[in-house]
N, C-alpha and C. Protein backbone atom coordinates (compact mmCIF):
# COMPACT_ATOMS: atom_id res chain seq x y z
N UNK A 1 71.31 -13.55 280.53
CA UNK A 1 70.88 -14.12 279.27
C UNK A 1 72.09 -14.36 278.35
N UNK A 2 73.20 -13.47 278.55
CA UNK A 2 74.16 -13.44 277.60
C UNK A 2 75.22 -14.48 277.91
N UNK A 3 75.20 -15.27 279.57
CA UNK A 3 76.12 -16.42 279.74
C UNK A 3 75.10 -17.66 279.29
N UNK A 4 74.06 -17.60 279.35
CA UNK A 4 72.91 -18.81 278.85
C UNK A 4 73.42 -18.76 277.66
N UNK A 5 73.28 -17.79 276.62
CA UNK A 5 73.62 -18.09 275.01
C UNK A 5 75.00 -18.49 274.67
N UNK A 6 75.66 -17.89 275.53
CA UNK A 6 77.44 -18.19 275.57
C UNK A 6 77.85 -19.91 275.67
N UNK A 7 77.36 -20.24 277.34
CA UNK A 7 77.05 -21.56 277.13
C UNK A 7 76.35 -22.55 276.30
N UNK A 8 75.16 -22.07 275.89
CA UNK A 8 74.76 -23.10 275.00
C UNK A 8 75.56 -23.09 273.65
N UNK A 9 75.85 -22.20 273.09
CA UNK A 9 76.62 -22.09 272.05
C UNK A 9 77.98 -23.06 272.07
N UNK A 10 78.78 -22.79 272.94
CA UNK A 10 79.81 -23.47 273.39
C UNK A 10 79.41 -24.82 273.39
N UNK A 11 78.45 -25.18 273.83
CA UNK A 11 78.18 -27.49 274.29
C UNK A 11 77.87 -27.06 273.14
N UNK A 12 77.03 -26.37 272.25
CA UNK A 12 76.69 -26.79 270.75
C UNK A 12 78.05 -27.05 269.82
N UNK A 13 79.04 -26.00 269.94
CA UNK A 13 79.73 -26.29 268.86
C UNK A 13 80.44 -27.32 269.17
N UNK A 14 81.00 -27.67 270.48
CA UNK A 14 81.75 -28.64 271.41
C UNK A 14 80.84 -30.41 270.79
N UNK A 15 79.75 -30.32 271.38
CA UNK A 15 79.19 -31.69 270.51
C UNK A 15 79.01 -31.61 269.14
N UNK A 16 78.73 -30.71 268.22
CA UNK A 16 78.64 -30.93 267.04
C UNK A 16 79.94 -31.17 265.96
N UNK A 17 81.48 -30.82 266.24
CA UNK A 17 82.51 -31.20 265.33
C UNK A 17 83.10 -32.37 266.13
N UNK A 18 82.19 -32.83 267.30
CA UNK A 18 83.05 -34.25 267.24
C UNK A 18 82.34 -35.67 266.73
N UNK A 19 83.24 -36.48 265.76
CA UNK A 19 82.81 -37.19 265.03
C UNK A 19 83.92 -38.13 264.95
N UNK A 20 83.57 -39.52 265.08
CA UNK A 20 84.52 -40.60 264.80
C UNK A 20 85.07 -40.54 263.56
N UNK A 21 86.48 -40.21 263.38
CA UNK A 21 87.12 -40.11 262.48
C UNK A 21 87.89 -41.65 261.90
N UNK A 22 87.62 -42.27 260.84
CA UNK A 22 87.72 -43.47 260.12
C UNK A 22 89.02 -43.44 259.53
N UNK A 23 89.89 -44.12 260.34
CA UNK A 23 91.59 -43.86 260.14
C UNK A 23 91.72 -45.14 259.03
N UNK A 24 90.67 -45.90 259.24
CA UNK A 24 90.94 -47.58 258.21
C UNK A 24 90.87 -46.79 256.78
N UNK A 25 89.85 -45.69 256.65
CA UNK A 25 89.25 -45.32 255.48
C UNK A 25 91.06 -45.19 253.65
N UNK A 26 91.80 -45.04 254.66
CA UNK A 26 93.19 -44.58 253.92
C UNK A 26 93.77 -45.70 253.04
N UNK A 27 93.40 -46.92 253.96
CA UNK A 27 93.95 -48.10 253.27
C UNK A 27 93.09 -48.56 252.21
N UNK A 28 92.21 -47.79 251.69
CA UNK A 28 91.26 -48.55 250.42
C UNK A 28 91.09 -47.34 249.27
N UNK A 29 92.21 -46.21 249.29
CA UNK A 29 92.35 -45.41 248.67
C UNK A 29 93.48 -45.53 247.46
N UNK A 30 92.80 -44.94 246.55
CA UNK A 30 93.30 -45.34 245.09
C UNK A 30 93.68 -44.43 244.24
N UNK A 31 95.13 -43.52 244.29
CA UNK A 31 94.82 -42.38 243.75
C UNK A 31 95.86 -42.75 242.26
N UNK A 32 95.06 -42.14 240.73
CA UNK A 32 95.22 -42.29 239.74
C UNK A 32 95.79 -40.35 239.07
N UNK A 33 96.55 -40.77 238.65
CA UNK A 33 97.01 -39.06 237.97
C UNK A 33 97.53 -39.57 236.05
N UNK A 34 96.56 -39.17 235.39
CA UNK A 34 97.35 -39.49 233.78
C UNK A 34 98.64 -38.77 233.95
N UNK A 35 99.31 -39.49 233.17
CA UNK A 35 101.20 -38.80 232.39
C UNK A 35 100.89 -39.38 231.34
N UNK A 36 101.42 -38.07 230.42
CA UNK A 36 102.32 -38.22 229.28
C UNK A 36 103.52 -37.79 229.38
N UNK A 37 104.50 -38.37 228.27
CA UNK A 37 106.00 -38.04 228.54
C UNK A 37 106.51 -37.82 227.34
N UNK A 38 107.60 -36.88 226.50
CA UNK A 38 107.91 -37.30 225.02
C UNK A 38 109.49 -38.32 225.59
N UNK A 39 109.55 -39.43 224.59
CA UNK A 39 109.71 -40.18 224.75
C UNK A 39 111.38 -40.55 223.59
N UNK A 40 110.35 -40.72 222.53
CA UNK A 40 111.47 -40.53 221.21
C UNK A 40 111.78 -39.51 220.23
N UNK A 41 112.77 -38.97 219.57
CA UNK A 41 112.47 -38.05 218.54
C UNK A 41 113.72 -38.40 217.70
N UNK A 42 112.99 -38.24 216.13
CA UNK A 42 114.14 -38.53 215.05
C UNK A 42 114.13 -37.88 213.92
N UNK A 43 114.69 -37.06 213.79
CA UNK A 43 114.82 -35.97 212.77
C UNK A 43 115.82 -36.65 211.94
N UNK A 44 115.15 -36.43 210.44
CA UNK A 44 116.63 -36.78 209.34
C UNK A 44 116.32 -36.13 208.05
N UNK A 45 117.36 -35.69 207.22
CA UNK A 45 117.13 -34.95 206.18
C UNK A 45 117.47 -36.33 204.86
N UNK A 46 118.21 -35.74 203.87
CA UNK A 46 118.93 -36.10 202.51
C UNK A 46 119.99 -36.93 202.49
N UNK A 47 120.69 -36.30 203.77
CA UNK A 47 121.68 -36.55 203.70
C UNK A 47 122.04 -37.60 204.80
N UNK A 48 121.03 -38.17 205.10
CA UNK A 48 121.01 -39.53 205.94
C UNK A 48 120.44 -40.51 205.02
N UNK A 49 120.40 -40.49 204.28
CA UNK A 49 119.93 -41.08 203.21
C UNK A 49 120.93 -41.20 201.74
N UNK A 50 122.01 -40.46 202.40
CA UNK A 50 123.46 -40.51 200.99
C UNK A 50 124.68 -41.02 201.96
N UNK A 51 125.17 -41.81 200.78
CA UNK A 51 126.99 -41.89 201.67
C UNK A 51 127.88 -41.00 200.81
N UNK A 52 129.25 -40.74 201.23
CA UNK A 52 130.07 -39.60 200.94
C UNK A 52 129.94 -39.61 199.10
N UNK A 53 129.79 -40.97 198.35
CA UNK A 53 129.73 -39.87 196.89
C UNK A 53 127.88 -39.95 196.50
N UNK A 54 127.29 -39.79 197.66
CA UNK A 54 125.79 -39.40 196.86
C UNK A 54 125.43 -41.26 196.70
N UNK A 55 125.86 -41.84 197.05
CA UNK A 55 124.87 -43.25 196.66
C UNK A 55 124.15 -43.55 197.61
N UNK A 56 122.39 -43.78 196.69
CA UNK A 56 121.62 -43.88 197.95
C UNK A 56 121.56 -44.90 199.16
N UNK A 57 121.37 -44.65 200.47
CA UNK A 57 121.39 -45.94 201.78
C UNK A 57 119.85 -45.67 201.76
N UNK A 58 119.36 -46.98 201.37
CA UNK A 58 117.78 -47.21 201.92
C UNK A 58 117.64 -47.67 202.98
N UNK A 59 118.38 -48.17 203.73
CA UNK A 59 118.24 -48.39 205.40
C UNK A 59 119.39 -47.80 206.58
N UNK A 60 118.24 -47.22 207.30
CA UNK A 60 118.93 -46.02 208.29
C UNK A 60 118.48 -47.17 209.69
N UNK A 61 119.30 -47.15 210.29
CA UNK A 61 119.13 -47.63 212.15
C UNK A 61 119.80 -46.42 212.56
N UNK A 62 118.82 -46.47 214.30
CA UNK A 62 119.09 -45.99 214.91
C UNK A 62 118.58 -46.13 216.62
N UNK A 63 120.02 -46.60 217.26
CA UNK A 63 119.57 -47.28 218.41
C UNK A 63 119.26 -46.14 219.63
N UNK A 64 118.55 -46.24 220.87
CA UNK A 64 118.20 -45.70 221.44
C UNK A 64 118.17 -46.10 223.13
N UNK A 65 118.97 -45.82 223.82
CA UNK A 65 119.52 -46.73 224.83
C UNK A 65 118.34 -45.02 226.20
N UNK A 66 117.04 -46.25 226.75
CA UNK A 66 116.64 -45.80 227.38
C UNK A 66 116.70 -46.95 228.98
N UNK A 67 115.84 -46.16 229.61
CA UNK A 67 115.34 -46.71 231.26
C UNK A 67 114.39 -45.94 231.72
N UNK A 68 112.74 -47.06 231.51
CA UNK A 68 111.86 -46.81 232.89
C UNK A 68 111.48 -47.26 233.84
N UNK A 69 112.29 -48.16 234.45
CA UNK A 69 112.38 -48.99 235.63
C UNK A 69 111.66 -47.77 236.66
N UNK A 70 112.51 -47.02 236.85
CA UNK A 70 112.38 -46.26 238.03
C UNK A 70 110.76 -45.47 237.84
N UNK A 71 110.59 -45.39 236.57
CA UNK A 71 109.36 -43.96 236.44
C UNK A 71 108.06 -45.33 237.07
N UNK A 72 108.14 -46.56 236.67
CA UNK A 72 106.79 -47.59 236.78
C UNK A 72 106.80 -48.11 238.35
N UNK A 73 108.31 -48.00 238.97
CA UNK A 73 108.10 -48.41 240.28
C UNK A 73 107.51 -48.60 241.37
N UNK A 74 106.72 -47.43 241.56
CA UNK A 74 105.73 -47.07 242.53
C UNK A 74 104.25 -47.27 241.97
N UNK A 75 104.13 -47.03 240.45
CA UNK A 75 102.52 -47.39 240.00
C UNK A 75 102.51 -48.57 239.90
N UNK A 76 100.89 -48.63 239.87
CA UNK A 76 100.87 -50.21 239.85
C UNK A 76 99.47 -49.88 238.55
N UNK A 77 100.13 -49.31 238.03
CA UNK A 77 99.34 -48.99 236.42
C UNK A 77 99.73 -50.37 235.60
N UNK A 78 98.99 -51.43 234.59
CA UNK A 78 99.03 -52.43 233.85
C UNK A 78 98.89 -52.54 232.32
N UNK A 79 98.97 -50.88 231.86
CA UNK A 79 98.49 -50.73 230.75
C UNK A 79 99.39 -49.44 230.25
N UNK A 80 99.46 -48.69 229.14
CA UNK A 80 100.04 -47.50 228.75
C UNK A 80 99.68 -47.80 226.95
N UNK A 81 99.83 -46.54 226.52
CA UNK A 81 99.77 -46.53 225.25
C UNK A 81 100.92 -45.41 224.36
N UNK A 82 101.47 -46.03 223.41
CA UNK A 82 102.66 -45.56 222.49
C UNK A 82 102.24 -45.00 221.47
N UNK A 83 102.24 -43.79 221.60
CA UNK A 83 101.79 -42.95 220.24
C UNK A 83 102.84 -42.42 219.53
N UNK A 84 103.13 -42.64 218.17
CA UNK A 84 104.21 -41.92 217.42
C UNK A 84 103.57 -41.18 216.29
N UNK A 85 104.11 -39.99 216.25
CA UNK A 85 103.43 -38.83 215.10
C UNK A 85 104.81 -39.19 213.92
N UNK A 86 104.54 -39.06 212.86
CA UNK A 86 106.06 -39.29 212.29
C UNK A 86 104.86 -38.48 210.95
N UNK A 87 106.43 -37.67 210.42
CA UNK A 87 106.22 -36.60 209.20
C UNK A 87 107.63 -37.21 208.03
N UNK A 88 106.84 -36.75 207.09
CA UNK A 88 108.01 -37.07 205.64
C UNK A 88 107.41 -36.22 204.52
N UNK A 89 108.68 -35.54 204.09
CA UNK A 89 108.36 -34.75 202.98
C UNK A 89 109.10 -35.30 201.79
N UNK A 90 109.55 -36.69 202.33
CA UNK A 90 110.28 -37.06 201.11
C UNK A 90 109.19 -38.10 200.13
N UNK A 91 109.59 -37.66 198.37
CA UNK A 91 108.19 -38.72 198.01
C UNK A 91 108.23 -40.03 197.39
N UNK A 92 108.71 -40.66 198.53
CA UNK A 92 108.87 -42.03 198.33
C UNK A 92 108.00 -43.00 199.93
N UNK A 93 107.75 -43.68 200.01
CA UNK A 93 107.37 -44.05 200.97
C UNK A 93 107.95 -45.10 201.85
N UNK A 94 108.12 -44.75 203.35
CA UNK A 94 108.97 -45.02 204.09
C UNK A 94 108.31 -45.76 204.93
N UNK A 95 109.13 -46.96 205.64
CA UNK A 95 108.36 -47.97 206.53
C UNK A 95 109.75 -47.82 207.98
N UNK A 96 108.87 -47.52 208.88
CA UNK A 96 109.65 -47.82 210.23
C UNK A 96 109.16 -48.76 211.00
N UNK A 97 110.51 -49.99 211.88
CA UNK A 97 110.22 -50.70 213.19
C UNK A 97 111.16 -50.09 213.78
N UNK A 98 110.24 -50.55 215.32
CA UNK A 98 111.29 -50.47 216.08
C UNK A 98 111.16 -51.43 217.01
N UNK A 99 112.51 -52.37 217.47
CA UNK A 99 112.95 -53.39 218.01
C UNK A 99 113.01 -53.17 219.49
N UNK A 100 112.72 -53.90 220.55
CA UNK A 100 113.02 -53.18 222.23
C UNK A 100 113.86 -54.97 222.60
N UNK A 101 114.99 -54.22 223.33
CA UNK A 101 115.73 -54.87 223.75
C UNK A 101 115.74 -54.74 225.53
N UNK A 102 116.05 -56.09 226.47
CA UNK A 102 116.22 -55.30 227.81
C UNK A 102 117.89 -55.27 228.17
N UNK A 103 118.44 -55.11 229.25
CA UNK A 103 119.26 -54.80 229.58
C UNK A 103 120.58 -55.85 229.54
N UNK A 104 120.24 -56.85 228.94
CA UNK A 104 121.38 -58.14 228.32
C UNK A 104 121.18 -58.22 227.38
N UNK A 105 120.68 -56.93 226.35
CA UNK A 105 120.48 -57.31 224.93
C UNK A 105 120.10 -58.32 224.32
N UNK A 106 118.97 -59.01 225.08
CA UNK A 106 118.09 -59.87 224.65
C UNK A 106 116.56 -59.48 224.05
N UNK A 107 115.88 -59.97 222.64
CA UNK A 107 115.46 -59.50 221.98
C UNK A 107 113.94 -59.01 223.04
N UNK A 108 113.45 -58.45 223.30
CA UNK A 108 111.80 -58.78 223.88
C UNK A 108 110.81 -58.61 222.83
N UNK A 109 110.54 -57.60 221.91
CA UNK A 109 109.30 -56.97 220.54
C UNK A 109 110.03 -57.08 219.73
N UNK A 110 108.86 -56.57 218.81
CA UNK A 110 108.73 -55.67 217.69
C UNK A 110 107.62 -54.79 217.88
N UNK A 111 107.57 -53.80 217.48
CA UNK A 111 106.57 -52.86 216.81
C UNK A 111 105.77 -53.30 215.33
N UNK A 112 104.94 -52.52 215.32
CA UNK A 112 103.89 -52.96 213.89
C UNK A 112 105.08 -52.50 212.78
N UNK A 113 105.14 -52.50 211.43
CA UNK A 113 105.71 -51.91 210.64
C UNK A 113 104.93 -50.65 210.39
N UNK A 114 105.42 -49.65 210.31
CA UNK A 114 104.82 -48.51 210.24
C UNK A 114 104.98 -47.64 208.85
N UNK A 115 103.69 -47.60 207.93
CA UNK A 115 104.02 -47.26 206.72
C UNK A 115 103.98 -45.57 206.73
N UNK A 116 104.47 -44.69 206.36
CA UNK A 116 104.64 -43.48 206.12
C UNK A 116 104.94 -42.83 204.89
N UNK A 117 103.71 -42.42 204.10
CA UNK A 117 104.01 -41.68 202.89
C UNK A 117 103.80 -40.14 202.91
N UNK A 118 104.13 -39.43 202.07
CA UNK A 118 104.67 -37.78 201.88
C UNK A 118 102.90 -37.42 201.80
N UNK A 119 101.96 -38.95 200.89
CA UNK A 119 100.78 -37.97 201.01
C UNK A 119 100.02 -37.72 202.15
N UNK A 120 99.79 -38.37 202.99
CA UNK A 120 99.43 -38.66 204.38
C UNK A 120 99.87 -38.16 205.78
N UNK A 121 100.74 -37.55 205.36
CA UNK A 121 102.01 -36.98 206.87
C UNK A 121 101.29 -35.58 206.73
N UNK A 122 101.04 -35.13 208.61
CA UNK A 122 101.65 -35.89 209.09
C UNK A 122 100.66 -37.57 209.65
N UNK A 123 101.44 -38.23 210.27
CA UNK A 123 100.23 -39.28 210.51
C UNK A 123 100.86 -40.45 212.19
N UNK A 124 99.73 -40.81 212.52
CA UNK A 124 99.98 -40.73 214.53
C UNK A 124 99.54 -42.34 213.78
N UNK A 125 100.38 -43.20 215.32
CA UNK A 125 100.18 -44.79 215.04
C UNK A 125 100.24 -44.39 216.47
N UNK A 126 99.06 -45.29 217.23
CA UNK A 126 99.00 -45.49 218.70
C UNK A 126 98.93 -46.96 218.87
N UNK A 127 99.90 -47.28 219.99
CA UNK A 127 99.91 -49.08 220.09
C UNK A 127 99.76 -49.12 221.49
N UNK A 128 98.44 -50.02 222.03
CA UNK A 128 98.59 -49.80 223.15
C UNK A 128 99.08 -50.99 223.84
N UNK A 129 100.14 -50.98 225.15
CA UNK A 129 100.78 -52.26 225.78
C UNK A 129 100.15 -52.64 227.09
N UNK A 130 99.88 -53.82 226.69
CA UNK A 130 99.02 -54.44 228.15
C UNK A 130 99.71 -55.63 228.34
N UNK A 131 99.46 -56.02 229.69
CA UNK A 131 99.77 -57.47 229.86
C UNK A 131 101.02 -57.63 230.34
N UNK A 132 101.84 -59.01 229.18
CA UNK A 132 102.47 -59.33 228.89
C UNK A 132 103.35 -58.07 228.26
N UNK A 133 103.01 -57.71 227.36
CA UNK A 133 103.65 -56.56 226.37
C UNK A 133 104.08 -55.42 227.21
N UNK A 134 103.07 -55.32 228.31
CA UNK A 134 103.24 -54.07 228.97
C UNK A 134 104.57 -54.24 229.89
N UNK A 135 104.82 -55.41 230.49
CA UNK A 135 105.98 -56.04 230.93
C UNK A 135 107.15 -55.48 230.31
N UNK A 136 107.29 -56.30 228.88
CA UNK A 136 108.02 -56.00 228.22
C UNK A 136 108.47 -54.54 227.70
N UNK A 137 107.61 -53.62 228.08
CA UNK A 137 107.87 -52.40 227.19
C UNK A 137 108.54 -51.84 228.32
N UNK A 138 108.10 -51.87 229.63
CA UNK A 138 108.30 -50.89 231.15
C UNK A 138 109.96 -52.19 231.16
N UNK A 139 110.73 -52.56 230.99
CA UNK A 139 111.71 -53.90 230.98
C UNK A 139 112.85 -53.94 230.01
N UNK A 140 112.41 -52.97 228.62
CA UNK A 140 113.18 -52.92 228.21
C UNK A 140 114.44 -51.51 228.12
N UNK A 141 115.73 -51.80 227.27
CA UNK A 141 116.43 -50.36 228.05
C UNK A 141 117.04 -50.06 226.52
N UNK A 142 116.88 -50.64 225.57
CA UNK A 142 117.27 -50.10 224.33
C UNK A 142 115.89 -50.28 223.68
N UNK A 143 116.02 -49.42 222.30
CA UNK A 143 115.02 -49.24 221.58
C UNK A 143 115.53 -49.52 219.84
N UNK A 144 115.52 -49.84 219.18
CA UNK A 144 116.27 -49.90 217.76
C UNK A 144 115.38 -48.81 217.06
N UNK A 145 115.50 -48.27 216.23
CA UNK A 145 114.42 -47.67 215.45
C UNK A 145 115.35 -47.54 213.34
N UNK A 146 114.69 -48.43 213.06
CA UNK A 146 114.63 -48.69 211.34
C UNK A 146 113.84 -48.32 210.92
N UNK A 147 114.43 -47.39 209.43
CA UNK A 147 113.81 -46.47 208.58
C UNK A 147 114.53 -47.23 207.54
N UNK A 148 113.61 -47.79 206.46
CA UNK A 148 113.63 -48.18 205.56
C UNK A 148 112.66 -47.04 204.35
N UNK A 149 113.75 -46.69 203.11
CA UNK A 149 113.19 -46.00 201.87
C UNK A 149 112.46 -47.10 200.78
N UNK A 150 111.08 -46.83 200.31
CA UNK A 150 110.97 -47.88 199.31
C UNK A 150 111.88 -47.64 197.99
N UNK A 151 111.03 -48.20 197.20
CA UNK A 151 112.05 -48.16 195.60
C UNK A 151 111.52 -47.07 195.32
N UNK A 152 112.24 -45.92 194.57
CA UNK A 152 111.80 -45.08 194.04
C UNK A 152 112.77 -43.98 193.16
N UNK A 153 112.35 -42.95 192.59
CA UNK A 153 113.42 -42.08 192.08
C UNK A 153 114.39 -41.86 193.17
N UNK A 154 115.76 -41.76 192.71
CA UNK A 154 117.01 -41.47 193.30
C UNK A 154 116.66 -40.09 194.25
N UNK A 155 117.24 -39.82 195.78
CA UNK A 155 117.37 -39.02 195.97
C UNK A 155 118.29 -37.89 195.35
N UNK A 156 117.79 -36.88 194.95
CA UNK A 156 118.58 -35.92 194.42
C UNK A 156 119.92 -35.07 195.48
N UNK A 157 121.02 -34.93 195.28
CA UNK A 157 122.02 -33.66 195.96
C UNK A 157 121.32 -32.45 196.34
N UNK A 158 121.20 -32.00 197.50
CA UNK A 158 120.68 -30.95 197.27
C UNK A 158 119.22 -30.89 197.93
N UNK A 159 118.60 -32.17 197.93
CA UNK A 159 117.26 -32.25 198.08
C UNK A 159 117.22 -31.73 199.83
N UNK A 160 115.59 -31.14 199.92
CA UNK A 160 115.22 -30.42 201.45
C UNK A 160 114.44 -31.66 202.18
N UNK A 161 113.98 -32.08 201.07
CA UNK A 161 113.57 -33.30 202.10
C UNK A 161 113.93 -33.97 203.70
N UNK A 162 112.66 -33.86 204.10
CA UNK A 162 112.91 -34.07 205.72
C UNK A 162 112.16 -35.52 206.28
N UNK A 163 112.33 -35.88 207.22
CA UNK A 163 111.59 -37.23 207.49
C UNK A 163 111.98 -36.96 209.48
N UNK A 164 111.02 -37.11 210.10
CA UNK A 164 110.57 -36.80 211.65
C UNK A 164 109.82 -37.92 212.54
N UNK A 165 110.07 -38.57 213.34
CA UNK A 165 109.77 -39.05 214.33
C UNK A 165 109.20 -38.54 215.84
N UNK A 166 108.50 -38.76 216.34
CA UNK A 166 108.31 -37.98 217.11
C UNK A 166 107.64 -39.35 218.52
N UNK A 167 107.22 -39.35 219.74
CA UNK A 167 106.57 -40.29 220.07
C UNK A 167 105.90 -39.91 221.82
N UNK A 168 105.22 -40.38 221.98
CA UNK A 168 104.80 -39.67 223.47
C UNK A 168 104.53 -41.39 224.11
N UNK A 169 104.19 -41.37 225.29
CA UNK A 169 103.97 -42.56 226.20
C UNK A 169 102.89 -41.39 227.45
N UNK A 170 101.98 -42.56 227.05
CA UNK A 170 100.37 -42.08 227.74
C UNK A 170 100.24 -43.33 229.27
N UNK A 171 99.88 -43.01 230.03
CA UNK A 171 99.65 -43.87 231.20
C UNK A 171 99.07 -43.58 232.42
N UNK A 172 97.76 -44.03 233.20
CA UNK A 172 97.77 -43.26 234.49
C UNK A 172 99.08 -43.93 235.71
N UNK A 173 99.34 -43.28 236.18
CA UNK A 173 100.08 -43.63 237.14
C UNK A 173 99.37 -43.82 238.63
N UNK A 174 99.22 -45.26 239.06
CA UNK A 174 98.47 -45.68 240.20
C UNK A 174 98.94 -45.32 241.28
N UNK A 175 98.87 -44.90 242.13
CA UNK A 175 99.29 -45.25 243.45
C UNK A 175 98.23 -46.09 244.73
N UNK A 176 98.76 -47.59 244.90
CA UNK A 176 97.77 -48.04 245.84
C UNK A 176 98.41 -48.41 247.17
N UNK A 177 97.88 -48.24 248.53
CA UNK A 177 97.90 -48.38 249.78
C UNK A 177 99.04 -49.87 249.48
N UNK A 178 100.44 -50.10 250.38
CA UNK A 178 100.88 -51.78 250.49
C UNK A 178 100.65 -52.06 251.97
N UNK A 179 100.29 -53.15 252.11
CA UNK A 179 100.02 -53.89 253.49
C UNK A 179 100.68 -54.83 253.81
């Protein structure tokens, strides 16, 4: 009785894990993983905002020489979104662009103008790039970033005043089967 159960057991498990295994099934697979990345950051006090005897500069640049050629290569993601958190404790109100250039310093954007006041901070601007734009953003390898002060009381000597940039880049990253 005990080689009857042995055998049947055996053709049972023997026919039951064999199954046509679907090798095509790989090529119609689509695998998606979100990234975020921090991206930009710009810290400035008072004193980016004075020249050596205290006279105020209402416009600050500051260029930013990046590359994501390599990070978009393999996805075949068409979309991403640019979030910048930016803080100011200074109380005047401050407007930032920022310019994207590609790798012959030819112009490609602009950014929105981005208004930033002391009452509102901190405060997030999300821009999202598709398309065309999205081209341009994954293309370009410098970044400009302008901080413009409005009119207002003189910065004081001395002052703690701070002003912060900050920025992340949101995207799933595709990976699809090439044939």
């Amino acid at each position: 009785m005990k080689k009857v159960l042995l055998l049947f057991s055996l053709v049972l498990v023997t026919v039951s894990c064999v199954k046509d295994i679907d090798i095509d099934q790989i090529e119609d697979s689509v695998f998606s993983v979100p990234v975020s990345f921090a991206f930009l950051q710009l810290d400035l006090d008072q004193d980016d905002f004075l020249d050596g005897n205290n006279n105020e500069i209402s416009d600050f640049f500051q260029p930013f020489i990046i590359d994501l050629s390599g990070l978009f290569y393999e996805s075949t993601s068409e979309s991403l979104e640019f979030s910048t958190q930016f803080f100011s404790s200074f109380d005047r109100d401050i407007y930032c662009q920022m310019s994207f250039y590609n790798e012959s310093n030819v112009f490609l954007m602009s950014s929105e103008r981005f208004l930033i006041t002391s009452s509102n901070s901190p405060i997030t601007y999300t821009t999202p790039y598709e398309g065309a734009d999205y081209e341009k953003f994954t293309n370009a390898r410098r970044i400009d970033v302008r901080i413009k002060l409005s009119n207002g009381a003189p910065i004081p000597a001395g002052d703690t005043s701070i002003f912060s940039m900050q920025s992340v880049v949101h995207f799933d990253f595709v990976l699809e089967p090439h044939y």
